[in-house]
Protein backbone atom coordinates (compact mmCIF):
# COMPACT_ATOMS: atom_id res chain seq x y z
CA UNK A 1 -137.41 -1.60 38.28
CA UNK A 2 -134.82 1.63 38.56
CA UNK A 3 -131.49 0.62 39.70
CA UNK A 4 -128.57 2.46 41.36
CA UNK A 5 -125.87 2.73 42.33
CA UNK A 6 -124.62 4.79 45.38
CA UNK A 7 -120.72 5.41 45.52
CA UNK A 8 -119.22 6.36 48.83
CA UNK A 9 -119.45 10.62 49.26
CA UNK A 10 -115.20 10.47 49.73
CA UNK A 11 -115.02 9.19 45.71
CA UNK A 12 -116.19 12.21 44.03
CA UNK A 13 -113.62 14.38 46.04
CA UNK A 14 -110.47 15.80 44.31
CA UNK A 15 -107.34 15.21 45.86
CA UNK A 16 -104.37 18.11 45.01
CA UNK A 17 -100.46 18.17 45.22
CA UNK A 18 -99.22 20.46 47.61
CA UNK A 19 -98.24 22.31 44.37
CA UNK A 20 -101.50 22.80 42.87
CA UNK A 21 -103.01 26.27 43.45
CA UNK A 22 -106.62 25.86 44.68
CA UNK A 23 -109.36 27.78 45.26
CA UNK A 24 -110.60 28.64 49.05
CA UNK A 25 -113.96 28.50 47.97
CA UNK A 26 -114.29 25.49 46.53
CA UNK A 27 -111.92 23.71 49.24
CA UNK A 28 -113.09 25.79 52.75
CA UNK A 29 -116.51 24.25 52.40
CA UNK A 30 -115.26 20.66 52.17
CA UNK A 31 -113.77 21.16 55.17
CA UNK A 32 -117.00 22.33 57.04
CA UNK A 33 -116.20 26.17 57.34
CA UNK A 34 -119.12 28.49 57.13
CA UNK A 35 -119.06 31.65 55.20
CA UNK A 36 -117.77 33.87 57.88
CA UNK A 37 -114.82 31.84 59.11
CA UNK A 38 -114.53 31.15 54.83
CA UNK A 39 -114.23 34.90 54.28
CA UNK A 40 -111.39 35.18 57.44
CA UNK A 41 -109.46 32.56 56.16
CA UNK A 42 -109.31 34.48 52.55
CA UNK A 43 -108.60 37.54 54.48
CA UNK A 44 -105.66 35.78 56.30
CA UNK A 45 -104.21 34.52 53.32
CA UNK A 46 -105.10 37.67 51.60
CA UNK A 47 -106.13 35.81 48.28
CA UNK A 48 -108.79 33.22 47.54
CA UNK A 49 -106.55 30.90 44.83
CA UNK A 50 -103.17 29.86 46.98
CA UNK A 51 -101.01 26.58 46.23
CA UNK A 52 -102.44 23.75 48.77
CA UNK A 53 -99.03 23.85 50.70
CA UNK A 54 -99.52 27.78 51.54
CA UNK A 55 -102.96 26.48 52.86
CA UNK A 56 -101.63 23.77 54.99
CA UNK A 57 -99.23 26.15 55.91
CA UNK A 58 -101.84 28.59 57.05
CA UNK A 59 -103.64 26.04 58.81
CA UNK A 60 -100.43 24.84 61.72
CA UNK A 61 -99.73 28.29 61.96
CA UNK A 62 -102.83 29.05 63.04
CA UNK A 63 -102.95 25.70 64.58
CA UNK A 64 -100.06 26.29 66.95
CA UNK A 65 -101.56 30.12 67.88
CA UNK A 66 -104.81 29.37 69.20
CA UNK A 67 -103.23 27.31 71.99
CA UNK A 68 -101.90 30.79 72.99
CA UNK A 69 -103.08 34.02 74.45
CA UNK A 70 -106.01 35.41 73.08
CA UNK A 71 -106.53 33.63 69.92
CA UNK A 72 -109.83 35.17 68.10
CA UNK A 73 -109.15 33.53 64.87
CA UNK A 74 -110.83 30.52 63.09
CA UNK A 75 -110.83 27.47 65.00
CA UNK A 76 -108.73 24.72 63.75
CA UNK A 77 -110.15 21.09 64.86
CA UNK A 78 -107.60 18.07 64.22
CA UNK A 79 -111.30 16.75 62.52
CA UNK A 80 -110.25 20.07 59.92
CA UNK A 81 -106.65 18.49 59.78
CA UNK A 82 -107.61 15.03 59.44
CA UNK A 83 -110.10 16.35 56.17
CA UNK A 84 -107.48 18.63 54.67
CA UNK A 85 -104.88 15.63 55.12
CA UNK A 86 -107.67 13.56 52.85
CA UNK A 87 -107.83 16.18 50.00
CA UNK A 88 -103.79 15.94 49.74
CA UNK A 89 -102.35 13.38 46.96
CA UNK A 90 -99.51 11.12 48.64
């Protein structure tokens, strides 16, 4: 008989300080970005390793400006919020 043991998906994900200088390609996918809105993000932040705060940052600026005009950037869901929220140490 093979046992095992399953441990909820949310325990093997890293949790950063808003300090801690990440990298967009290992944290965009987390939060369910594909490739092409991946590759804007890194072009709107012009570099793929920022600290986490320039990311949250990023994300209510862009936030507030697609509630306005024109917006043709990546969409940001309050589902992407809530995630990035989860990958921030208290």
């Amino acid at each position: 008989m093979i046992e095992s043991s399953h441990e909820p998906a949310t325990a093997h994900i890293l949790k950063y300080t808003l300090n801690e200088i990440v990298n967009l390609y290992d944290i965009l996918p987390q939060l369910s970005f594909d490739v092409e809105d991946i590759l804007k993000i890194i072009s709107g932040l012009d570099n793929s390793n920022v600290k986490m705060a320039e990311l949250v940052d990023y994300f209510n600026r862009q936030n507030t400006q697609q509630k306005y005009n024109d917006y043709d950037g990546v969409p940001i869901t309050t589902t992407t919020i809530t995630k990035l929220n989860g990958l921030i140490k208290p």
